[in-house]
Protein backbone atom coordinates (compact mmCIF):
# COMPACT_ATOMS: atom_id res chain seq x y z
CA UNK A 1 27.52 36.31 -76.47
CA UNK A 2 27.89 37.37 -72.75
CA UNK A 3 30.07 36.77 -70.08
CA UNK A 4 28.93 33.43 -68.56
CA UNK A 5 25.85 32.96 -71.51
CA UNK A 6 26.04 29.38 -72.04
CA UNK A 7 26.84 28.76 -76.33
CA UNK A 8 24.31 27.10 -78.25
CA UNK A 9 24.90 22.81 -77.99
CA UNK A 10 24.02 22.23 -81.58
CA UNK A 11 25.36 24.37 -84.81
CA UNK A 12 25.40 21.28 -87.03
CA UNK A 13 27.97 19.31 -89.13
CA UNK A 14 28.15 22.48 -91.79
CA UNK A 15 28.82 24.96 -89.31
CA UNK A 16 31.81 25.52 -86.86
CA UNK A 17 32.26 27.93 -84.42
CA UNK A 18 35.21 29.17 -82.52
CA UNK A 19 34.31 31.10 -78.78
CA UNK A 20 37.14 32.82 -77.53
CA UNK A 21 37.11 32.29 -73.22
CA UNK A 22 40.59 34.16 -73.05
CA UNK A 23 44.32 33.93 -73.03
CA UNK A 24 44.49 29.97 -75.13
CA UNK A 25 41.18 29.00 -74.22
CA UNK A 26 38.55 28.24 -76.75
CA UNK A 27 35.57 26.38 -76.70
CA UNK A 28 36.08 24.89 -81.02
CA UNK A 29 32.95 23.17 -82.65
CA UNK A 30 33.44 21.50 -85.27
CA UNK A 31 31.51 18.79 -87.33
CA UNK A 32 29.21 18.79 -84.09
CA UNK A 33 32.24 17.76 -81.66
CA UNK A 34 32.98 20.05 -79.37
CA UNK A 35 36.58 20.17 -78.03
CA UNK A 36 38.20 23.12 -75.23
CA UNK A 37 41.68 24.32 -76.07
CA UNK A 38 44.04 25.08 -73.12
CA UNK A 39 42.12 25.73 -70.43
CA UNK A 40 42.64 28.68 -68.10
CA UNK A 41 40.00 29.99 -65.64
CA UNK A 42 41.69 32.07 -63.37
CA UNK A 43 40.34 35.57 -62.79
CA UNK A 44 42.14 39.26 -63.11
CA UNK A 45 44.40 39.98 -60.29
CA UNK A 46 44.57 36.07 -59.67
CA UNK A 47 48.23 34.36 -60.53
CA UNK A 48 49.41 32.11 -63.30
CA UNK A 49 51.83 29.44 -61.79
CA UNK A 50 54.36 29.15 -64.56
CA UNK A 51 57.24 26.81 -62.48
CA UNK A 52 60.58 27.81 -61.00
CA UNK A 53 58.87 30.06 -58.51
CA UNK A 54 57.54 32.58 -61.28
CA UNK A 55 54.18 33.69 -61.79
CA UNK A 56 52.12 36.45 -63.67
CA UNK A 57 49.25 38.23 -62.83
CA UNK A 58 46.11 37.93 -64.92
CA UNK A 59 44.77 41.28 -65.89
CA UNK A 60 41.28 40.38 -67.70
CA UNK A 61 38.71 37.70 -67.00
CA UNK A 62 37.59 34.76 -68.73
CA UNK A 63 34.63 35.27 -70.75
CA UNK A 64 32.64 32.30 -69.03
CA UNK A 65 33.46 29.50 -65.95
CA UNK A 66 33.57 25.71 -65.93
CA UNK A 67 30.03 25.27 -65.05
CA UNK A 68 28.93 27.11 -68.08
CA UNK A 69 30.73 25.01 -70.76
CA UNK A 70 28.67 22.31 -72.75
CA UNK A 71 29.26 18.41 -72.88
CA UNK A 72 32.85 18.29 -73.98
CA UNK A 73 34.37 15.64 -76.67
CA UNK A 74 37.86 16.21 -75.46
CA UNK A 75 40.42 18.77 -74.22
CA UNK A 76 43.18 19.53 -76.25
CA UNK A 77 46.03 20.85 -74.21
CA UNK A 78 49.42 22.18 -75.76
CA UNK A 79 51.61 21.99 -72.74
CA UNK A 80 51.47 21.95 -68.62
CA UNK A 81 51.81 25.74 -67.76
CA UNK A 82 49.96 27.38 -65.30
CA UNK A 83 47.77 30.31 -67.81
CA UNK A 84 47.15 26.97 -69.77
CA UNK A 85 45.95 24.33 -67.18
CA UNK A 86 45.71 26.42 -63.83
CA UNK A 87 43.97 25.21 -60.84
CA UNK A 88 40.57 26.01 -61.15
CA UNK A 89 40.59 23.32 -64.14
CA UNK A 90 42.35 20.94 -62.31
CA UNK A 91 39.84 21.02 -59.84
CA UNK A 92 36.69 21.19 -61.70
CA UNK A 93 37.12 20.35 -65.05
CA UNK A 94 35.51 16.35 -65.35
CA UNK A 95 38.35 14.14 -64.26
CA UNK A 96 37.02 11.75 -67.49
CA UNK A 97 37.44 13.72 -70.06
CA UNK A 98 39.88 12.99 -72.49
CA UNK A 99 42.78 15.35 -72.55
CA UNK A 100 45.02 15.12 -75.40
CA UNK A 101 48.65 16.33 -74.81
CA UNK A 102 52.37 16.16 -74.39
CA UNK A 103 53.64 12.65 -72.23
CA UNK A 104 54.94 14.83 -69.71
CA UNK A 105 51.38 16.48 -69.41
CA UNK A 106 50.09 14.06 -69.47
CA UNK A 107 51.76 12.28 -66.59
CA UNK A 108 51.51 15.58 -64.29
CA UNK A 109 47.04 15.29 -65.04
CA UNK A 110 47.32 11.93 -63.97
CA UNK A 111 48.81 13.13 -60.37
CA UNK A 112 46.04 15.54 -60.64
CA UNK A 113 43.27 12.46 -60.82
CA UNK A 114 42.16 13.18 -64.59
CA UNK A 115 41.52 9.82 -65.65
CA UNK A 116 41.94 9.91 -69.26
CA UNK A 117 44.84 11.84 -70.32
CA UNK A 118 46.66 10.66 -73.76
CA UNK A 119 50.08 11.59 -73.75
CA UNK A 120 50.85 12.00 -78.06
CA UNK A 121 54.14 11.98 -79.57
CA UNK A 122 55.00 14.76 -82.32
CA UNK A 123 52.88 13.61 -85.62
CA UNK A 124 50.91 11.13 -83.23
CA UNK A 125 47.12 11.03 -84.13
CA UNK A 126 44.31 9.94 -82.38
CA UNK A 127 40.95 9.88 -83.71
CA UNK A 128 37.72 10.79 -82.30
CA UNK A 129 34.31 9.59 -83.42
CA UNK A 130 30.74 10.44 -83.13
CA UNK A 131 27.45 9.81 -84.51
CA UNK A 132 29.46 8.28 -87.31
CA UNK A 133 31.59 11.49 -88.10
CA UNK A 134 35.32 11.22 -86.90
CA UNK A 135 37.73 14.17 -86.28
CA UNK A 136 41.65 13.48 -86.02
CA UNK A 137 43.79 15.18 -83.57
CA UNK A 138 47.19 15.12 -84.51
CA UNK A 139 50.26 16.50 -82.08
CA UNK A 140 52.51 19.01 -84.14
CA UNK A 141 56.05 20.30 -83.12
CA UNK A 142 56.20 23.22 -81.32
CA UNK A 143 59.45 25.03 -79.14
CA UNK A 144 58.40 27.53 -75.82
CA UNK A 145 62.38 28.79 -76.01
CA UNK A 146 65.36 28.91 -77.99
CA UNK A 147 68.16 26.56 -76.53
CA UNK A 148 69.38 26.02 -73.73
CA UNK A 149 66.43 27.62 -71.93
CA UNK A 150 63.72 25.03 -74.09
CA UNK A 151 65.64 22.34 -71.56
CA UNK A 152 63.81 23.95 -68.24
CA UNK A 153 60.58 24.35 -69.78
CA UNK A 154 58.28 21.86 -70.44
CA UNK A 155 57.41 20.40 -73.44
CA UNK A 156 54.89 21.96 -75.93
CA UNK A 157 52.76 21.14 -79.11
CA UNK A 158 50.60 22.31 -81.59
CA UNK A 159 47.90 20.79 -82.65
CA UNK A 160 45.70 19.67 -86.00
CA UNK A 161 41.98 18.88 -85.87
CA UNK A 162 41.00 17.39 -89.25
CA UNK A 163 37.42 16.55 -89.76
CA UNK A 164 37.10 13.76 -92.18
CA UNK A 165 34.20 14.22 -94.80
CA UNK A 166 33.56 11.44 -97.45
CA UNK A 167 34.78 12.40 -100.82
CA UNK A 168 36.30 15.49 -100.04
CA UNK A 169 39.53 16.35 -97.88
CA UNK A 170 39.84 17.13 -94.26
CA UNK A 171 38.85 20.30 -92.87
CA UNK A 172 41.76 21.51 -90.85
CA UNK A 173 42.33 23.73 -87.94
CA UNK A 174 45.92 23.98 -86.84
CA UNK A 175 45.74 25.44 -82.93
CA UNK A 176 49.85 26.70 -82.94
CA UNK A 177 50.33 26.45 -79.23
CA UNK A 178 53.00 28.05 -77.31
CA UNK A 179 55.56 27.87 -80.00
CA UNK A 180 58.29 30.27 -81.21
CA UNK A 181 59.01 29.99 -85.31
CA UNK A 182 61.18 27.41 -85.53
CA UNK A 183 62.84 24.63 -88.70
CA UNK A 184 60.60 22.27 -87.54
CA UNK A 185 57.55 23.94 -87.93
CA UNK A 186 57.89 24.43 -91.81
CA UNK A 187 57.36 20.70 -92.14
CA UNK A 188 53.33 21.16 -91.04
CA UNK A 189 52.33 23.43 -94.44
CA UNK A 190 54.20 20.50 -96.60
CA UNK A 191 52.85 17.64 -94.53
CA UNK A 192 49.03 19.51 -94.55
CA UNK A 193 48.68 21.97 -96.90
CA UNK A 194 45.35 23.74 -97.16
CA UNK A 195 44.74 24.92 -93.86
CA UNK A 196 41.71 26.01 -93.12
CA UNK A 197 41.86 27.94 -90.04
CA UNK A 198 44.54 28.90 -87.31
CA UNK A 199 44.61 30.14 -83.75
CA UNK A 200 47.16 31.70 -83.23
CA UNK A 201 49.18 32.08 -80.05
CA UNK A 202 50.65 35.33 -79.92
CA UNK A 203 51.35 37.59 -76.79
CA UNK A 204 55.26 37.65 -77.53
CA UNK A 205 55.95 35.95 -73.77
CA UNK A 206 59.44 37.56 -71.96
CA UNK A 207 60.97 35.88 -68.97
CA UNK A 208 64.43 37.80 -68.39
CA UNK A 209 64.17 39.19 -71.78
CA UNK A 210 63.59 36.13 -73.23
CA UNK A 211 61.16 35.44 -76.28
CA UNK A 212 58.88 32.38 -75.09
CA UNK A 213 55.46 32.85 -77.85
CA UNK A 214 55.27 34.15 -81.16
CA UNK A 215 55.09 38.00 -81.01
CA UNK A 216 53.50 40.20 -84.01
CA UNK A 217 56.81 40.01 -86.35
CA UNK A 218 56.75 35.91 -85.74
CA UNK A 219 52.65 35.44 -85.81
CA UNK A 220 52.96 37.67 -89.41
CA UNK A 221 55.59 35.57 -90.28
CA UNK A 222 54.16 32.30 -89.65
CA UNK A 223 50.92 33.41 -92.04
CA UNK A 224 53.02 34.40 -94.51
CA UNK A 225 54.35 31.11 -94.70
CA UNK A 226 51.44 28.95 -94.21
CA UNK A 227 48.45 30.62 -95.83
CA UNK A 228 45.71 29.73 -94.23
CA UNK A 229 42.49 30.85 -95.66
CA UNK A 230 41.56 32.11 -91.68
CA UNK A 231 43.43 32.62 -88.85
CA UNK A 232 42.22 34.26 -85.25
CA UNK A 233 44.67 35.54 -83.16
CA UNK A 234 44.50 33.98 -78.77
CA UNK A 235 46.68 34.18 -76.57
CA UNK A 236 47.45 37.79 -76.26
CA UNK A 237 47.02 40.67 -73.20
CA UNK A 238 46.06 38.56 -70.61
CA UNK A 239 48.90 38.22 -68.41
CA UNK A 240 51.93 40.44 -67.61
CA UNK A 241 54.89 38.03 -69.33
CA UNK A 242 52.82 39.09 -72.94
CA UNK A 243 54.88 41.76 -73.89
CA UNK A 244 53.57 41.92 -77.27
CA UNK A 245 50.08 43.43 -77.63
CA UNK A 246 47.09 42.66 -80.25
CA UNK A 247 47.64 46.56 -81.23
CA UNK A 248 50.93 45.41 -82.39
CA UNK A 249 49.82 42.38 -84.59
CA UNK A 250 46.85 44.50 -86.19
CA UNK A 251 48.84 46.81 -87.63
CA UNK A 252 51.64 44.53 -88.82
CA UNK A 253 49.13 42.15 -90.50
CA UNK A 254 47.38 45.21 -91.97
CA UNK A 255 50.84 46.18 -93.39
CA UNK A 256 51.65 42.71 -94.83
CA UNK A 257 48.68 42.24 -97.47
CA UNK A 258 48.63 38.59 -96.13
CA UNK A 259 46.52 35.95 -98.13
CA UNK A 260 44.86 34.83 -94.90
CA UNK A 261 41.84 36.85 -93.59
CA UNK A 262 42.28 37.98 -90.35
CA UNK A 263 39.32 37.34 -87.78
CA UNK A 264 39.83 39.74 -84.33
CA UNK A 265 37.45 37.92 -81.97
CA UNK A 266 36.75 39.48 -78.27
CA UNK A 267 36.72 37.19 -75.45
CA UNK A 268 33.10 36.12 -74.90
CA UNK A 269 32.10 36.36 -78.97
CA UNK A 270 32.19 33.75 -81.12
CA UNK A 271 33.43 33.20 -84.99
CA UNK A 272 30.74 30.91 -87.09
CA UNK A 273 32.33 29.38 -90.44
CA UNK A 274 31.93 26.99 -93.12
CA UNK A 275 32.90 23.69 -92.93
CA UNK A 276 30.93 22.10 -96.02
């Protein structure tokens, strides 16, 4: 797929696909909802607004714009950062879509006008439902920064999308967020085991030398300890903060004889899987 080539509406209820728009953004379909993951529009050489007076400079583009995204079920957004939620969405994205989020998110899109934001606690889930199908989004722990820096930072979560099938279990896609490996995190692989597929948010962050995202020794980690039977690496090479790059990760992973398969997916292409 092309830079601003509009994805197919309809892949079925068998089929999901994953398009990778850059940095944490992804356009997910899944049991023919279609949800957008962080989303981030801004264009290389444009800045990230990431609070306290510090930015970073984007240094690719985002495979497509606003106007080119399909009807969307909901956003799911792990936390209020500027390379996650920048201006350009707040000003075009629809200000009724249902964005699903941290409360304090959640509170700053409602100065912003969006009209539906849900503001989830950690193991909150809310359920949507279509055509008779119904997907649960569920808000997982996640930590941007080791203590006491995690106290100037806002608040961050992962995410779980479970699609509910009859007589079989939930297909589930844990989205990681901006999160560092952390105690809490270990409780997601007990609570839902047999993940299906992660996106991982790499891109090993530094602000004044500190480690804000999972870099490759933390993203291998995290695999290691979760299994999934996919995962694709976002969230990586786009801005100046990510001080860890994919290069990094690739050869790590290819080092670690992980149980997950590794899918490396170029913004602007998409990854088609299984669901049934």
């Amino acid at each position: 797929m092309t830079s601003h080539e509009t994805p197919p509406v309809d892949v079925g209820t068998d089929v999901g696909e994953v398009t990778f728009v850059g940095t944490a953004t992804v356009l997910l379909r899944l049991g023919g909802f279609t949800i957008l993951t962080d989303p981030n529009f801004l264009h290389r050489g444009e800045y990230a607004k990431l609070g306290g007076g510090l930015r970073s400079k984007r240094l690719t583009d985002p495979a497509m714009e606003i106007e080119d995204l399909p009807p969307l079920d909901a956003v799911v957004l792990s936390h209020h950062h500027g390379d996650h939620f920048d201006e350009v969405a707040a000003a075009r994205l629809d200000p009724d879509v249902p964005i699903l989020t941290t409360p304090h998110a959640a509170r700053k899109l409602t100065r912003q006008g969006f009209r539906r934001p849900l503001g989830m606690a950690t193991w909150q889930s809310h359920p949507l439902v279509r055509d008779g199908r119904r997907l649960a989004v569920t808000s997982l722990p996640g930590k941007h920064a080791p203590d006491p820096l995690a106290k100037v930072l806002p608040p961050v979560m992962g995410s779980l999308l479970e699609l509910e099938r009859d007589g079989q279990r939930p297909f589930r896609v844990y989205v990681t967020g901006d999160t560092l490996l952390h105690d809490r995190l270990h409780q997601i692989p007990h609570r839902y085991p047999e993940l299906d597929l992660v996106l991982l948010h790499l891109g090993g962050t530094r602000v004044g030398g500190v480690l804000l995202t999972m870099d490759d020794v933390q993203g291998v980690r995290l695999l290691h300890a979760f299994r999934p039977r996919e995962a694709v690496p976002i969230h990586y090479d786009d801005y100046t903060v990510f001080r860890s790059p994919l290069s990094e990760f690739r050869g790590r992973a290819a080092e670690a004889a992980l149980d997950t398969r590794i899918v490396y997916v170029d913004r602007g292409e998409t990854h088609r899987f299984e669901v049934g």
